[in-house]
Protein backbone atom coordinates (compact mmCIF):
# COMPACT_ATOMS: atom_id res chain seq x y z
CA UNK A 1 18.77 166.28 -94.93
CA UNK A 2 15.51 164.58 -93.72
CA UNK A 3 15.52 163.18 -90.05
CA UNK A 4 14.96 159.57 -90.60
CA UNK A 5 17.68 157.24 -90.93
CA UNK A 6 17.57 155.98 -94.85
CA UNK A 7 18.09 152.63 -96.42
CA UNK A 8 18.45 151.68 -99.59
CA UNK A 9 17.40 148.17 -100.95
CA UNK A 10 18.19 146.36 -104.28
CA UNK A 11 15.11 144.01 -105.31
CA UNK A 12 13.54 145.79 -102.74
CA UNK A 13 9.50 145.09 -103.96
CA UNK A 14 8.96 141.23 -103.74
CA UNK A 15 10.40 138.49 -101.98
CA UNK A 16 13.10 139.09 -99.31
CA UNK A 17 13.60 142.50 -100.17
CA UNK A 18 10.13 143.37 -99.84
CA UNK A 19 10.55 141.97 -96.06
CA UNK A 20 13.25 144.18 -95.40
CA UNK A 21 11.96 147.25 -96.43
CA UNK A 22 8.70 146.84 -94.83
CA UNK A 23 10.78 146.04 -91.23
CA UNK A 24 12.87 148.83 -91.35
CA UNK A 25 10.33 151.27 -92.53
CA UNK A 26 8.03 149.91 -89.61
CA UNK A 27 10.86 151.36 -87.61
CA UNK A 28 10.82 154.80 -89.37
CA UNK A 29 13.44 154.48 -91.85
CA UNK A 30 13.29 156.33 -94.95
CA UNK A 31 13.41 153.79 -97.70
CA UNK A 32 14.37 154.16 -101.33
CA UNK A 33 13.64 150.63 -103.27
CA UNK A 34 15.13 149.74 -106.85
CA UNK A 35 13.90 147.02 -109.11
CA UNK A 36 13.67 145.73 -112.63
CA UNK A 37 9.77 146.50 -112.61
CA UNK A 38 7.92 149.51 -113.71
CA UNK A 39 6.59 151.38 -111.15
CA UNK A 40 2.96 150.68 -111.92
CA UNK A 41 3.81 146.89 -111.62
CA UNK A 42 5.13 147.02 -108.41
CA UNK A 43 2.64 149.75 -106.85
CA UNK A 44 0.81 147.32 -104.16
CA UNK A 45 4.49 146.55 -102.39
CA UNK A 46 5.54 150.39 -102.84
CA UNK A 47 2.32 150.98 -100.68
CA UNK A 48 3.11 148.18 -97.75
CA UNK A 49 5.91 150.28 -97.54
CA UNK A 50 4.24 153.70 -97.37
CA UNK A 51 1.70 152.24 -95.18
CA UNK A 52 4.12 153.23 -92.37
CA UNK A 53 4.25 156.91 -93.03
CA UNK A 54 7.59 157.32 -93.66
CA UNK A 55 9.11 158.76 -97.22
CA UNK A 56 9.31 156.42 -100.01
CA UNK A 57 11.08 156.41 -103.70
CA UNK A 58 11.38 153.66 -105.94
CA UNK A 59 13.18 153.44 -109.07
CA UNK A 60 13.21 151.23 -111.85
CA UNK A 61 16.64 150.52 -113.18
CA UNK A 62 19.14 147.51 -113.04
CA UNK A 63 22.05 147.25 -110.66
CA UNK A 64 24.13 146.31 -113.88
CA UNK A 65 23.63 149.70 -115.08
CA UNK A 66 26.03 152.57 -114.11
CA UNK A 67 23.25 155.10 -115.12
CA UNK A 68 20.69 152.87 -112.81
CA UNK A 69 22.93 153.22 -110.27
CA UNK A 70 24.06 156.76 -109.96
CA UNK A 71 20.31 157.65 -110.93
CA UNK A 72 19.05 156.10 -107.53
CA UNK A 73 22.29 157.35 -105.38
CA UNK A 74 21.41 161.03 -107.05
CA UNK A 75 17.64 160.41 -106.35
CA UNK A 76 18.65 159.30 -102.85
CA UNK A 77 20.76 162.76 -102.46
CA UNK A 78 18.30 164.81 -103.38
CA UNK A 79 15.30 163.68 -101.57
CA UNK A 80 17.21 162.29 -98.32
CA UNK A 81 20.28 163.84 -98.21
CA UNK A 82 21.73 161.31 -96.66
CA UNK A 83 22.40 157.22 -96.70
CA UNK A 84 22.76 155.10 -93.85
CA UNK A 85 21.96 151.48 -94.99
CA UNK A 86 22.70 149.91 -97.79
CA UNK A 87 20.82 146.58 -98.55
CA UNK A 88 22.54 145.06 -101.69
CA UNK A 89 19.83 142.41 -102.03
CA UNK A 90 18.79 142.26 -105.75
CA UNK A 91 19.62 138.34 -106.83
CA UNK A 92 18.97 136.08 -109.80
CA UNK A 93 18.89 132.52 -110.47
CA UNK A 94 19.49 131.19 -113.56
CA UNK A 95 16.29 130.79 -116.46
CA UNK A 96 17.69 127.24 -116.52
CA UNK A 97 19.35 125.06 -114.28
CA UNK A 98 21.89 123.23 -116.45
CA UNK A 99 24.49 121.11 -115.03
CA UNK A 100 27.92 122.61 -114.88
CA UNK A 101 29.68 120.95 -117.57
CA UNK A 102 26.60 122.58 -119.78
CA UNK A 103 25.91 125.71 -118.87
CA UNK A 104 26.55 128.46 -121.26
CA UNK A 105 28.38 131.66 -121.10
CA UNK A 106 25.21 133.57 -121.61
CA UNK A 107 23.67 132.18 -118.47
CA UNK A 108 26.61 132.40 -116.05
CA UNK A 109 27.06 136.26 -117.40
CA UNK A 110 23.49 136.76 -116.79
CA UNK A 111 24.25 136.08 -113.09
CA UNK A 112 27.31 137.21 -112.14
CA UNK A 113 26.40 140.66 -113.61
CA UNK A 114 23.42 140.73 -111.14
CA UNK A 115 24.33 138.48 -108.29
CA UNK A 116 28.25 140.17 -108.09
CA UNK A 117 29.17 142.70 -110.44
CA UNK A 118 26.46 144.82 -109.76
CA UNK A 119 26.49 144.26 -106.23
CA UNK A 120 30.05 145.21 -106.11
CA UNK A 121 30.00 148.63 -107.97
CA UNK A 122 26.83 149.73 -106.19
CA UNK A 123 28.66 149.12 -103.10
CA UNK A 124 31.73 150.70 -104.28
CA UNK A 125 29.28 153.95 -105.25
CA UNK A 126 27.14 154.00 -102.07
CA UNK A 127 30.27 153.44 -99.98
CA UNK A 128 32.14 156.47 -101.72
CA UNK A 129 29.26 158.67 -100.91
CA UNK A 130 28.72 157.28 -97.64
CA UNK A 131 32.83 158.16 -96.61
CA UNK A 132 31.86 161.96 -97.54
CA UNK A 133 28.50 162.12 -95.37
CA UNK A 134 31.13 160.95 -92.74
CA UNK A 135 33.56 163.11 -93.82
CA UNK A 136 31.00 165.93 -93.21
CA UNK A 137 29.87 164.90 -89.75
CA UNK A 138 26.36 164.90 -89.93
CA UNK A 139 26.35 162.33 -87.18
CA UNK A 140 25.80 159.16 -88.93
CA UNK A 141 26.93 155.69 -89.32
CA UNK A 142 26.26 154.22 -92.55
CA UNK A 143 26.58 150.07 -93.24
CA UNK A 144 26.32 148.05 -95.94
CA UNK A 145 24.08 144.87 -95.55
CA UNK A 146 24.79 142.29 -98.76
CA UNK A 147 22.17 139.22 -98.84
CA UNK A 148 23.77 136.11 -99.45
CA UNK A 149 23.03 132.42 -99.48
CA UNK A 150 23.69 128.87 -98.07
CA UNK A 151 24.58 128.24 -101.81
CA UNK A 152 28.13 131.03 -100.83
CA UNK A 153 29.14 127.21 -99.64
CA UNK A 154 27.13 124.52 -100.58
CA UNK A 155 27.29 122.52 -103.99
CA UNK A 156 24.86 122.83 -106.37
CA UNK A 157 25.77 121.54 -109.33
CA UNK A 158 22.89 122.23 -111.47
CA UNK A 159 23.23 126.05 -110.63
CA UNK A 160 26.97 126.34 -110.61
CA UNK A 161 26.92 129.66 -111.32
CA UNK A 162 24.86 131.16 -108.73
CA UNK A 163 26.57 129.29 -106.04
CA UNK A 164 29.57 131.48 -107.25
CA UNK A 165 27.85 134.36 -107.94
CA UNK A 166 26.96 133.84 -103.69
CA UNK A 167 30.78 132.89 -102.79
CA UNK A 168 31.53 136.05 -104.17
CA UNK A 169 29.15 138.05 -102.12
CA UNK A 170 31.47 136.98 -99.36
CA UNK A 171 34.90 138.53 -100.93
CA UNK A 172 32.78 141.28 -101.52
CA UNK A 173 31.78 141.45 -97.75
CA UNK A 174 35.44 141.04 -96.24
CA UNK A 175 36.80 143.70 -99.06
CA UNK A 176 34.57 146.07 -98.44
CA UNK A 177 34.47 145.43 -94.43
CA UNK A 178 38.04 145.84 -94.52
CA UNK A 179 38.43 149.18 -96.40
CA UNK A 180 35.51 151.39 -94.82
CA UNK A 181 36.43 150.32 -91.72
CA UNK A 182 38.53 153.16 -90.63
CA UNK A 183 35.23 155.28 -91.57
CA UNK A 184 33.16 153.63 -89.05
CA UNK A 185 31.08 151.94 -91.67
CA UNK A 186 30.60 148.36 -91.39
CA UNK A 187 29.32 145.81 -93.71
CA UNK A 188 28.15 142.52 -92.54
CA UNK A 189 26.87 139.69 -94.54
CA UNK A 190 23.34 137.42 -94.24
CA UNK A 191 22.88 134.09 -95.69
CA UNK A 192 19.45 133.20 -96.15
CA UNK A 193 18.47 129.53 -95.87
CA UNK A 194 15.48 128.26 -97.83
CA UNK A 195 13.35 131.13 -97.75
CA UNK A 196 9.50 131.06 -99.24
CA UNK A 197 9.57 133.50 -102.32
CA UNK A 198 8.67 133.73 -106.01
CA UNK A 199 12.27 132.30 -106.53
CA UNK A 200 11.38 129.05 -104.61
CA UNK A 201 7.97 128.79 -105.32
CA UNK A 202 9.02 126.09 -108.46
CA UNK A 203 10.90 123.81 -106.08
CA UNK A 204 7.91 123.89 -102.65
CA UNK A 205 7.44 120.34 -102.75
CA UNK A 206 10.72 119.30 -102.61
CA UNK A 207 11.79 120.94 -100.11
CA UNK A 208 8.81 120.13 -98.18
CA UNK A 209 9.66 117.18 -98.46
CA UNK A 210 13.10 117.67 -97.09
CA UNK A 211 12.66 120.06 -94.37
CA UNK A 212 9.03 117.89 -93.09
CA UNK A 213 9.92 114.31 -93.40
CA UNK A 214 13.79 114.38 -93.99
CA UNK A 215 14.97 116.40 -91.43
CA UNK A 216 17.18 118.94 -93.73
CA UNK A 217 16.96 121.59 -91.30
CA UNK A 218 16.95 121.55 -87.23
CA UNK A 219 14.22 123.92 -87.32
CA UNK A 220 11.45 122.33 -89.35
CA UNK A 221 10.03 125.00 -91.44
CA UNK A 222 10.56 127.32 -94.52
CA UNK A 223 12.23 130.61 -93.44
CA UNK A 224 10.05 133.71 -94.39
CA UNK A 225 11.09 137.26 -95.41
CA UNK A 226 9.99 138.47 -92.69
CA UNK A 227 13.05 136.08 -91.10
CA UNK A 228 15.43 138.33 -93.09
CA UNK A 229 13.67 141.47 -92.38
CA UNK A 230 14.48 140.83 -88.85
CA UNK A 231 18.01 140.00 -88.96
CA UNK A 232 18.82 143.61 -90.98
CA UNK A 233 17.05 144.93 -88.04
CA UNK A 234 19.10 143.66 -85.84
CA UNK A 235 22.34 145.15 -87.82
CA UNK A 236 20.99 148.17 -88.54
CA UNK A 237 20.66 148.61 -84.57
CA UNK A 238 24.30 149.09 -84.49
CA UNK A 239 24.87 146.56 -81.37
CA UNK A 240 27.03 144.71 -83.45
CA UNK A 241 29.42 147.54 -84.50
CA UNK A 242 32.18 145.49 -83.33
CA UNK A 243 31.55 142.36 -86.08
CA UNK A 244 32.14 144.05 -88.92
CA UNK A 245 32.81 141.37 -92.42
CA UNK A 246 31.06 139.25 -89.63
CA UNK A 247 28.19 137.05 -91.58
CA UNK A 248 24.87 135.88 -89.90
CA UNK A 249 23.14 132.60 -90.76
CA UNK A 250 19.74 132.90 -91.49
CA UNK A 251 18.65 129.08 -92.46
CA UNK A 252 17.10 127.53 -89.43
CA UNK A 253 20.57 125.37 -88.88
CA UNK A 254 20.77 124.02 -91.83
CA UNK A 255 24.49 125.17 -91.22
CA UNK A 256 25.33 123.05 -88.39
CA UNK A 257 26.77 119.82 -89.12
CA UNK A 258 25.24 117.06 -87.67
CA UNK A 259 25.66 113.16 -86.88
């Protein structure tokens, strides 16, 4: 078993992922990544993340794949020995925004079997493996971390089904909270605001326009990654060990509800 605390982070080479990774392994954590990319693809985030010295593995696969996921638990085992952080972070939206009394079967599957399915049965395979490291005590307390959105509770009706793929992420949070609980793992869940990534890149001047000159937010800017990144720090520093199936905000107020 290496030294260094390990996390493990779905869609962990672009976007808010790539923030996360590249905060925690500024603070020496061991990090495995997975993503839909080959390697090669991805190479100039895998070395942000190596930049910091600490051991890196990445592996291509899909969190709707059993084989993906037992592949980068079993690659996690046998180069870390050991698994404190989950990130369940990998997220789609869908390849077309249809309004809901259009969208297709196709595209709400499509989702769902990133955005919640896969998130759960990762979860439920990193968490079994994370009760035996307990079980064994090697002195660590694992967590699980799932990324979220404002959409987990705000209408979107040309995206219906990634605003319950994101509801569902919360479920998943209190379910899992609940049950590993008596372990000593907790699981919290973040809900990212408007954040500036690939995903958003499509929709910039709208928003700008909404977070500038209508006042959308309380805090007038676009959150960053690096936003995220911070707030996984925070949990991962085990000063909130007490809030577990607690979720954090991450969207510059744009929860607060205002006259």
């Amino acid at each position: 078993m290496i030294p260094n605390k390990t996390a493990l982070i779905t869609g962990g080479a672009s976007g808010i992922g790539l923030g996360i990774a590249v905060q925690l392994a500024s603070e020496g954590y061991a990090i495995a990544m997975m993503g839909r990319s080959p390697e090669e693809r991805v190479k100039e985030s895998i070395d942000k993340v190596k930049a910091f010295g600490v051991p890196v593995i990445y592996i291509s696969g899909n969190v709707t794949s059993d084989e993906s996921r037992r592949a980068i638990l079993q690659k996690i085992d046998s180069e870390f020995g050991r698994l404190d952080v989950l990130v369940n972070n990998a997220g789609v939206a869908p390849k077309v925004r249809m309004d809901i009394l259009e969208t297709t079967e196709e595209s709400f599957d499509f989702v769902m079997d990133i955005n919640l399915k896969g998130t759960f049965f990762l979860s439920q395979l990193a968490a079994n493996y994370m009760v035996e490291k307990v079980k064994k005590d090697i002195g660590i307390a694992p967590m699980i971390i799932n990324v979220s959105s404002i959409s987990a509770y705000t209408s979107s009706t040309m995206r219906g089904e990634y605003c319950i793929s994101k509801a569902g992420m919360g479920m998943v949070t209190a379910l899992f909270a609940d049950r590993l609980a008596e372990y000593g793992i907790s699981v919290y869940e973040i809900r990212p605001g408007i954040i500036a990534t690939d995903m958003t890149a499509g929709v910039k001047e709208k928003y700008d326009r909404l977070i500038l000159e209508q006042g959308l937010l309380p805090i007038k800017r676009w959150g960053t990654p690096e936003d995220i990144g911070n707030a996984v720090s925070v949990l991962c520093s085990g000063k909130l060990a007490y809030a577990t199936g607690d979720v954090l905000n991450i969207d510059g107020g744009f929860h607060l509800r205002r006259l």
